[in-house]
Protein backbone atom coordinates (compact mmCIF):
# COMPACT_ATOMS: atom_id res chain seq x y z
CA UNK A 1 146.49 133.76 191.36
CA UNK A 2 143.91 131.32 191.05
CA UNK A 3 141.54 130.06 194.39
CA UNK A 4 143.75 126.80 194.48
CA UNK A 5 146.88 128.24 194.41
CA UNK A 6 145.95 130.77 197.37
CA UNK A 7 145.15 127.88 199.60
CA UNK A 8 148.03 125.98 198.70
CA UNK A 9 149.89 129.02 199.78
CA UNK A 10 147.54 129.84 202.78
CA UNK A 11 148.65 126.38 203.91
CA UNK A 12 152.19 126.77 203.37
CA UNK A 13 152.36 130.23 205.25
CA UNK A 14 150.38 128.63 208.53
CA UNK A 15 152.93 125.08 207.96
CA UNK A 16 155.89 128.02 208.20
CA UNK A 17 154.41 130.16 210.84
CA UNK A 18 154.47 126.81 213.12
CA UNK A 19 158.11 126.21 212.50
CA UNK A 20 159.06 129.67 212.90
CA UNK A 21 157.49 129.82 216.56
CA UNK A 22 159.27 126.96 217.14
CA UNK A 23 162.48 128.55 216.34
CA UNK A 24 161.70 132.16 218.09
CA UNK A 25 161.11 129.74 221.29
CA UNK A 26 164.26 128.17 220.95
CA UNK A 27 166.39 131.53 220.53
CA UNK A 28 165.15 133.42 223.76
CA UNK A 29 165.64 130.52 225.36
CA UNK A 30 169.37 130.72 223.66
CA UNK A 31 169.36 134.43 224.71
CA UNK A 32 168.77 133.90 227.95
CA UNK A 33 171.37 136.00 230.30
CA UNK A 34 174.62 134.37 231.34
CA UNK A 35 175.00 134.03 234.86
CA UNK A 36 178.53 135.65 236.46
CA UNK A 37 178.44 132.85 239.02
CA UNK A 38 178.36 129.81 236.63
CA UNK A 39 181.73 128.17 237.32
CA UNK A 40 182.85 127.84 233.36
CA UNK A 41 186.06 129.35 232.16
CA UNK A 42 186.82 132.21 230.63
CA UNK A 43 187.54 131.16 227.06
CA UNK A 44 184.27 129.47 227.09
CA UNK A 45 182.39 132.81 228.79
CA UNK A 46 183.65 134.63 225.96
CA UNK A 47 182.49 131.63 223.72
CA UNK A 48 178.99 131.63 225.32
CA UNK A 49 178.30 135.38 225.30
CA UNK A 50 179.50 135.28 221.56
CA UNK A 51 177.16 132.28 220.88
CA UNK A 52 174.68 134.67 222.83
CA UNK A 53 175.32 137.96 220.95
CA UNK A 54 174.72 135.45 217.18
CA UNK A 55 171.48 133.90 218.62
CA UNK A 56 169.56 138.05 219.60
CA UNK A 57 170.83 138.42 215.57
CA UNK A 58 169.00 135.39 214.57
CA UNK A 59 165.88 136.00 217.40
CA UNK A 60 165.35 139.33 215.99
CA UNK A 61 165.66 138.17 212.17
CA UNK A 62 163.22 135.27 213.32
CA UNK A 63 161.03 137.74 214.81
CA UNK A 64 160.63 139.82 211.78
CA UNK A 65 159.87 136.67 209.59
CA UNK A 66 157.20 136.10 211.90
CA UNK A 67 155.63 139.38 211.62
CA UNK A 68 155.81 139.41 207.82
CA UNK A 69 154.32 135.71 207.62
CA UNK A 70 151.55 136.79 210.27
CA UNK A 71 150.16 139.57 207.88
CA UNK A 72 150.65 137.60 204.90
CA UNK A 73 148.27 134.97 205.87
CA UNK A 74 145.91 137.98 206.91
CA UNK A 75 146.01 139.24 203.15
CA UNK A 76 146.82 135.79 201.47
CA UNK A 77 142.62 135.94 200.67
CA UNK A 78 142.31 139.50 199.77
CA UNK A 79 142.52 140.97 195.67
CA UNK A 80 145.90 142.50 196.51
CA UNK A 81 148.32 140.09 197.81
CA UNK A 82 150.17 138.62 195.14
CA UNK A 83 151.04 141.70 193.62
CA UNK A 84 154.23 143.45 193.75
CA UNK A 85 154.13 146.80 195.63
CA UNK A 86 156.76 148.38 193.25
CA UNK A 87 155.74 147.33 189.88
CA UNK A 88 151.82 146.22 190.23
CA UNK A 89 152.66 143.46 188.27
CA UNK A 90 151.46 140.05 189.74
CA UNK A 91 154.42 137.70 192.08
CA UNK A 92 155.32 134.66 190.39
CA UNK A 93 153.57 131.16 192.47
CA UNK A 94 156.79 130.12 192.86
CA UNK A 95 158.03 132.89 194.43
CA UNK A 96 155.67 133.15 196.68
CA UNK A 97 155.79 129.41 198.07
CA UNK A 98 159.32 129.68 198.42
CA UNK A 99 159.00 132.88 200.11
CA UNK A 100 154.97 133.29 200.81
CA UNK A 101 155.96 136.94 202.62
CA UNK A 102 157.12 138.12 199.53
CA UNK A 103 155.50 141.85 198.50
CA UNK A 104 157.69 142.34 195.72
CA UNK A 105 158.75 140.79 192.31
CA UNK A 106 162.50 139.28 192.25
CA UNK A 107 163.08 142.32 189.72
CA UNK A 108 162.11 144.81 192.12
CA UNK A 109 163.53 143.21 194.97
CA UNK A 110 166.98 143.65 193.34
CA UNK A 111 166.66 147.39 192.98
């Protein structure tokens, strides 16, 4: 991976970082508890702790993103990122900008 490419890349991961706190922020404030004395129904109690229960999925799935983007723009200058943990064999680019937290090749993904 060339010097360019790694600071195309660096930029991308700090571009998605920003969005993703954006959307962590957004689902605890989603997952925030559901108070018994709100005067709503109780079809649409059942509908708001199920909206509730989808949005801790999503949190915690946002979460982990997070984490994985965080160290990948720690190692995005270092000799070893951008290569496949499984394999050794270098990540495609493409790959990587379309998923810069990437430690594996698509082959070894699938396995």
């Amino acid at each position: 991976m060339t010097g360019k490419e790694r600071e195309i890349l660096r930029k991308k991961i700090v571009e998605t970082i920003g969005r993703m706190e954006k959307e962590v922020e957004r689902l605890e404030e989603a997952t925030r508890p559901i108070s018994p004395e709100n005067a709503i129904g109780r079809v649409s109690r059942m509908d708001a702790i199920n909206s509730k229960g989808v949005s801790e999925a999503a949190l915690r799935s946002s979460r982990r993103k997070l984490s994985s983007l965080r160290l990948a723009l720690a190692k995005v200058g270092s000799p070893g990122f951008g290569i496949c943990t499984r394999c050794r064999q270098p990540i495609p680019p493409a790959r990587l900008m379309y998923m810069p937290e990437s430690t594996r090749c698509v082959r070894c993904a699938d396995r």
